[in-house]
C-alpha atoms as a PDB file:
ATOM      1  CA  UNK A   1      11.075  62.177  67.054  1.00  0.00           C
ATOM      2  CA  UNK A   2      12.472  59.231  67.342  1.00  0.00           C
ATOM      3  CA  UNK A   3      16.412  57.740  67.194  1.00  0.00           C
ATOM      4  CA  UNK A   4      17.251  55.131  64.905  1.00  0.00           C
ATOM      5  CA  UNK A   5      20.528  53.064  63.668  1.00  0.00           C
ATOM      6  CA  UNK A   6      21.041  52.122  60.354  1.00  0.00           C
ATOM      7  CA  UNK A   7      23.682  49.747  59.038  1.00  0.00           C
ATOM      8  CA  UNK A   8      25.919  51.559  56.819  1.00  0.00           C
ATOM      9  CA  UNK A   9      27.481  50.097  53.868  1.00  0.00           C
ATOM     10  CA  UNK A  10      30.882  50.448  52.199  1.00  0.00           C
ATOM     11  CA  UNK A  11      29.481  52.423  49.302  1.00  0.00           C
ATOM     12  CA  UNK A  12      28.885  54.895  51.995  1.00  0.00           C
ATOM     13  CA  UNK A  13      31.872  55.682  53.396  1.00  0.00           C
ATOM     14  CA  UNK A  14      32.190  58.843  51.974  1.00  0.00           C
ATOM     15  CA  UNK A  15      29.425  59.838  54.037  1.00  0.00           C
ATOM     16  CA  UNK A  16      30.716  58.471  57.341  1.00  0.00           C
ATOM     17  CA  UNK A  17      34.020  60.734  56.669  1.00  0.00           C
ATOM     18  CA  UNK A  18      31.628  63.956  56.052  1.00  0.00           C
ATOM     19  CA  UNK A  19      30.009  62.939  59.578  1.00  0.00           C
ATOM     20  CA  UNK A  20      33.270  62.618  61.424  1.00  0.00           C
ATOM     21  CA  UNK A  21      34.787  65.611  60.259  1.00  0.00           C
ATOM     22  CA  UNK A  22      32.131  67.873  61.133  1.00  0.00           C
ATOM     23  CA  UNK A  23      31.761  65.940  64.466  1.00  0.00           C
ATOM     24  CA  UNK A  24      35.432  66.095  65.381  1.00  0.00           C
ATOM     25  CA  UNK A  25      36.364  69.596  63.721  1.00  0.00           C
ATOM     26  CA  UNK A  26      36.060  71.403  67.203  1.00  0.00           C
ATOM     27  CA  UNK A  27      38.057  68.616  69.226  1.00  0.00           C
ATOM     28  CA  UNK A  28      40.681  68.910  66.014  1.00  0.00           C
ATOM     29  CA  UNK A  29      41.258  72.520  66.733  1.00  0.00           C
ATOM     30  CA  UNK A  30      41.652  72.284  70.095  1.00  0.00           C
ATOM     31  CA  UNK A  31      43.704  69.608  70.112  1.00  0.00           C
ATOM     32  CA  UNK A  32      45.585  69.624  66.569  1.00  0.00           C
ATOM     33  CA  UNK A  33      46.230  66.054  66.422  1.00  0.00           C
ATOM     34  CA  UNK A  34      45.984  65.601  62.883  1.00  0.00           C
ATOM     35  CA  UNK A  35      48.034  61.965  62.969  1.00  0.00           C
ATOM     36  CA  UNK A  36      45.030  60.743  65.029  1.00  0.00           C
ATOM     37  CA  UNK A  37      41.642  62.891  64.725  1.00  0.00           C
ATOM     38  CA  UNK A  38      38.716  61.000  63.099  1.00  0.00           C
ATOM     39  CA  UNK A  39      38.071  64.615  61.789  1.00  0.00           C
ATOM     40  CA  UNK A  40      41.441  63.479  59.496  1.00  0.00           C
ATOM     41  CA  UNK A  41      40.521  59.923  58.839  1.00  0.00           C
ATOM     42  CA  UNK A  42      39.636  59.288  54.790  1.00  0.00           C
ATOM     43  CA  UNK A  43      36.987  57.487  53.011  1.00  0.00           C
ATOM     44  CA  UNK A  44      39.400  55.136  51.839  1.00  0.00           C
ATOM     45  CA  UNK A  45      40.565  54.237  55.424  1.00  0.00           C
ATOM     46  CA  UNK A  46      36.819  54.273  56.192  1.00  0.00           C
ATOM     47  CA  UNK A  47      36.184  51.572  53.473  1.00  0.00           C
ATOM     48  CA  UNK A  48      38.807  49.358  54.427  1.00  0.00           C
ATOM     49  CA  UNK A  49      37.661  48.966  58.099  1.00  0.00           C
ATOM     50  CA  UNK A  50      34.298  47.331  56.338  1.00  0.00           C
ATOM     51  CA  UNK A  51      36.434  44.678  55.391  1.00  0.00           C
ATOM     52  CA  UNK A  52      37.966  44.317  58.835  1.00  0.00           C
ATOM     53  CA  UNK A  53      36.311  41.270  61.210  1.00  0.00           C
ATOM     54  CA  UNK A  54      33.872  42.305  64.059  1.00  0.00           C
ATOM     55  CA  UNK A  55      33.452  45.718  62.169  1.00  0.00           C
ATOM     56  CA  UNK A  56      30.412  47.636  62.023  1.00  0.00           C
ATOM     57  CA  UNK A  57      29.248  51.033  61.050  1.00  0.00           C
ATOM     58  CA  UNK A  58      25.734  52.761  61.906  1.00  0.00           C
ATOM     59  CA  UNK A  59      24.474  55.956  60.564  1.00  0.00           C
ATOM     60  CA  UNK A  60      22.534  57.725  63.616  1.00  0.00           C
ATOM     61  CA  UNK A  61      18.970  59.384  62.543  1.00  0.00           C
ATOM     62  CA  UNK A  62      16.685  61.654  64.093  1.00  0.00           C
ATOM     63  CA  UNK A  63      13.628  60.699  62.239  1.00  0.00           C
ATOM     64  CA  UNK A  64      14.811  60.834  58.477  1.00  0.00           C
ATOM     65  CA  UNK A  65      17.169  63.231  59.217  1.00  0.00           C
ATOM     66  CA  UNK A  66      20.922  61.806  59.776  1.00  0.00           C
ATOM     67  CA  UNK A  67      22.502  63.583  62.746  1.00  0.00           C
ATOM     68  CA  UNK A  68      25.773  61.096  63.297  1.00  0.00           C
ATOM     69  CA  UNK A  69      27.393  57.716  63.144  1.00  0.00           C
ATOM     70  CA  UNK A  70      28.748  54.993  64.953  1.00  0.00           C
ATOM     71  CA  UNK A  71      31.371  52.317  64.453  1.00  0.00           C
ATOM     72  CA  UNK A  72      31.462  49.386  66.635  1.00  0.00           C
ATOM     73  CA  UNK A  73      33.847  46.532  66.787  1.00  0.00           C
ATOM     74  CA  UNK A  74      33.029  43.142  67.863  1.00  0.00           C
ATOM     75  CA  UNK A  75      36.071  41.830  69.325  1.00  0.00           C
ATOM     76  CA  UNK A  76      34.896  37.854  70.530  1.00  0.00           C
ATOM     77  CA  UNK A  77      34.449  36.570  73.592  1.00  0.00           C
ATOM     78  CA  UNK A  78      31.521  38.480  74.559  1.00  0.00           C
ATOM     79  CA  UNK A  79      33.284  42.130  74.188  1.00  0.00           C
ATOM     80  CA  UNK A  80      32.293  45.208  71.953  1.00  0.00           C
ATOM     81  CA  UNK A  81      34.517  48.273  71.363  1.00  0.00           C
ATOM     82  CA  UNK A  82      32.599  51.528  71.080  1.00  0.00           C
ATOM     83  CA  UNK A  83      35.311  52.941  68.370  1.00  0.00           C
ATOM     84  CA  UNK A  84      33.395  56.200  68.183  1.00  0.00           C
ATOM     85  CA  UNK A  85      30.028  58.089  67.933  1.00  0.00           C
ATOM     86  CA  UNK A  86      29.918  61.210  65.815  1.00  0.00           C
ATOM     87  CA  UNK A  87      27.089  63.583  66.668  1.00  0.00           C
ATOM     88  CA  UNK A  88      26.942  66.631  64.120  1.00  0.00           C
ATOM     89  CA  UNK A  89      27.502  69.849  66.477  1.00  0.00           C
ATOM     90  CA  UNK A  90      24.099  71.077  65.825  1.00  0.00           C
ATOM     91  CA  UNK A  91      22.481  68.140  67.205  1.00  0.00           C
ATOM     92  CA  UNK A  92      24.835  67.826  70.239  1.00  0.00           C
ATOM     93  CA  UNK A  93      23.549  68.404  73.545  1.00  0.00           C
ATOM     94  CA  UNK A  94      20.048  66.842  73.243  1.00  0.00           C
ATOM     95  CA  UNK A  95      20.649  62.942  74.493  1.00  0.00           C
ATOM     96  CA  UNK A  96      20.805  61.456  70.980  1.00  0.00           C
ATOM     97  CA  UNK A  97      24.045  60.087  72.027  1.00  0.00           C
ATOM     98  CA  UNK A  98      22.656  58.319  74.934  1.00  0.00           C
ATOM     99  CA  UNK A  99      19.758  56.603  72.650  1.00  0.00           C
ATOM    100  CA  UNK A 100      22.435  55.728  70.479  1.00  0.00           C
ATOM    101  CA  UNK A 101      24.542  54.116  72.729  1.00  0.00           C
ATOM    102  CA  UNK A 102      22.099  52.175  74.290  1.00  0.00           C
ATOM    103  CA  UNK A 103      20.216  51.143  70.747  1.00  0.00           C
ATOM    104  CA  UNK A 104      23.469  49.561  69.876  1.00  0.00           C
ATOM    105  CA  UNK A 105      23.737  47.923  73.298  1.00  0.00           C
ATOM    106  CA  UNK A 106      20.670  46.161  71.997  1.00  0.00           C
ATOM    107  CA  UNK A 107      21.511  45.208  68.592  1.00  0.00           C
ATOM    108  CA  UNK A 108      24.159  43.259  70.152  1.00  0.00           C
ATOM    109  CA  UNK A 109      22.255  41.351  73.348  1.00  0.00           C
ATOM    110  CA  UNK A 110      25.433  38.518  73.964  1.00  0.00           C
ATOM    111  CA  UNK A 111      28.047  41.223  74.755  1.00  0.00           C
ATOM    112  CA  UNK A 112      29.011  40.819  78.326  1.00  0.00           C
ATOM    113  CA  UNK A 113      31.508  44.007  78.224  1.00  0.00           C
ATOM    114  CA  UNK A 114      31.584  46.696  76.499  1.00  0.00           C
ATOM    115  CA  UNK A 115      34.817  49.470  75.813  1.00  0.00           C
ATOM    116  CA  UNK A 116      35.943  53.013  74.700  1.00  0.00           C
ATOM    117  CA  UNK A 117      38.837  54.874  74.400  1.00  0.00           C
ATOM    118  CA  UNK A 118      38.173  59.120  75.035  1.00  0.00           C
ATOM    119  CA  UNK A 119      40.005  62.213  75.643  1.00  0.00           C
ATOM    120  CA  UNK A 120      40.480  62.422  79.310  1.00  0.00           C
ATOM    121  CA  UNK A 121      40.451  66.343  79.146  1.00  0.00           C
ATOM    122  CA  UNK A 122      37.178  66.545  77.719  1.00  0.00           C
ATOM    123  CA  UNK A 123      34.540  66.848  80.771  1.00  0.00           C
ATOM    124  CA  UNK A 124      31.474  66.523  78.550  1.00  0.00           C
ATOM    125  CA  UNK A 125      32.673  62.984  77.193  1.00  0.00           C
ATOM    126  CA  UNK A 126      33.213  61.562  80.393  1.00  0.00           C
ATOM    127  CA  UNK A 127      30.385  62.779  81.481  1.00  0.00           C
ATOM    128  CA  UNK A 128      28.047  61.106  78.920  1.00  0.00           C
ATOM    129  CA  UNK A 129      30.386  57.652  79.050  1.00  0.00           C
ATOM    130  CA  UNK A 130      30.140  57.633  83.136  1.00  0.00           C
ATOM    131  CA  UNK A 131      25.973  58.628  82.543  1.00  0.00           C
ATOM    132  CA  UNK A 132      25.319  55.491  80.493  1.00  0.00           C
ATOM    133  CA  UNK A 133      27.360  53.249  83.235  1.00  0.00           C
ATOM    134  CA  UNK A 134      30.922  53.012  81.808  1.00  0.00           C
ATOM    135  CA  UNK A 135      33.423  52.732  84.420  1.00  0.00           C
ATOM    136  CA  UNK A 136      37.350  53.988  84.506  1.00  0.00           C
ATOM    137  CA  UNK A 137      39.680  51.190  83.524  1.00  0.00           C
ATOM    138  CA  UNK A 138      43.007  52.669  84.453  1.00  0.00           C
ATOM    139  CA  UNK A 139      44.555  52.572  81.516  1.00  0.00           C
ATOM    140  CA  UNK A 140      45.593  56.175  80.323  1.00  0.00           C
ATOM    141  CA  UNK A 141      48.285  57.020  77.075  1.00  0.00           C
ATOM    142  CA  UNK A 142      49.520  60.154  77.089  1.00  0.00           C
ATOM    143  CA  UNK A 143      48.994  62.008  73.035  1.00  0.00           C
ATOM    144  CA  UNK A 144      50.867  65.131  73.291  1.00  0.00           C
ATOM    145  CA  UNK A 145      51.082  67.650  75.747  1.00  0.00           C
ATOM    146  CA  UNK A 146      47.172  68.618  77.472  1.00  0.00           C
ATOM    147  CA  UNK A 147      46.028  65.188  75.503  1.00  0.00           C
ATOM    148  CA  UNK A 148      45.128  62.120  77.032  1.00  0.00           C
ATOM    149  CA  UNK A 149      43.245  59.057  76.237  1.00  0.00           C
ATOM    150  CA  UNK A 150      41.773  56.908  78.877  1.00  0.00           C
ATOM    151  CA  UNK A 151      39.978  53.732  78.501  1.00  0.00           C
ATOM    152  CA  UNK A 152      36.098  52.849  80.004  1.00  0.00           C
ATOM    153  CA  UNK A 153      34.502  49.455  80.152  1.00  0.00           C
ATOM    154  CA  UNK A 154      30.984  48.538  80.903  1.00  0.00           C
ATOM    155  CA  UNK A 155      30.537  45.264  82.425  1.00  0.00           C
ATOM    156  CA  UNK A 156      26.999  43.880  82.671  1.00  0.00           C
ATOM    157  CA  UNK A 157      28.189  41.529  85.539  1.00  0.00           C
ATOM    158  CA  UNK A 158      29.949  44.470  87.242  1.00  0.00           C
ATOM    159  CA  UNK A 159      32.363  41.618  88.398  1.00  0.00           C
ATOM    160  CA  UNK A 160      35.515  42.686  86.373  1.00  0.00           C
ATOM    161  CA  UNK A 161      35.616  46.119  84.256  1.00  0.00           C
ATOM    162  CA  UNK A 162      39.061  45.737  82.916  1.00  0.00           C
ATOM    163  CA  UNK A 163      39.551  45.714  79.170  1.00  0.00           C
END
């Protein structure tokens, strides 16, 4: 079986929304930040990032089975934003995240640096993002109490990994 990206389309954003809620439904619970889950975000809001600059969704499949989604941000300069990858729970665990990650690495060869933003408290997270060579930036913002985020860049140069 193989991992794929597929461009996703505004039409589709309904779908996207289904994938991020089931993805982020656990970290929602623990966490109950409903102001900023992705488990919380709407179509609507979905739709309206389509129309945003730089912005790109990606449905994730497992064959012709969809197991997740992606949106990216192309911010200039030679720098991508990993906004998020949403894995549905049953298919967590098994790499696809990793493929993902570094398919989309590939679709976009003149990035020089590469971000994300995670939850500092969640092991498994940092854990993939430090696997696939993302390094610790520094920057931290505190959500609400047991809730951090923390930033990760990925320099191809390793010179600077600062975003």
């Amino acid at each position: 079986m193989e991992i794929t990206l597929h461009a996703a389309t505004p039409d589709e954003s309904e779908s996207i929304r289904q994938i991020q809620e089931a993805a982020f439904a656990p970290l929602l619970e623990r966490y109950r930040d409903f102001d900023g889950s992705p488990a919380m975000e709407t179509a609507e809001s979905i739709r309206e990032r389509f129309n945003i600059p730089g912005f790109a969704f990606y449905f994730i499949r497992l064959s012709e089975h969809t197991i997740g989604s992606m949106r990216i941000r192309d911010i200039g300069d030679g720098t991508c934003w990993l906004g998020k990858i949403d894995i549905l729970p049953q298919y967590q665990g098994f790499g696809y995240a990793q493929h993902a990650i570094r398919l989309t690495e590939s679709l976009y060869p003149h990035v020089k640096r590469w971000g994300l933003t995670t939850i500092k408290q969640e092991a498994k997270l940092r854990y993939l993002y430090e696997k696939m060579g993302y390094k610790l930036t520094g920057w931290e913002e505190n959500i609400k109490d047991g809730m951090d985020l923390i930033r990760y860049s990925k320099d191809k140069n390793e010179r600077n990994n600062e975003l």
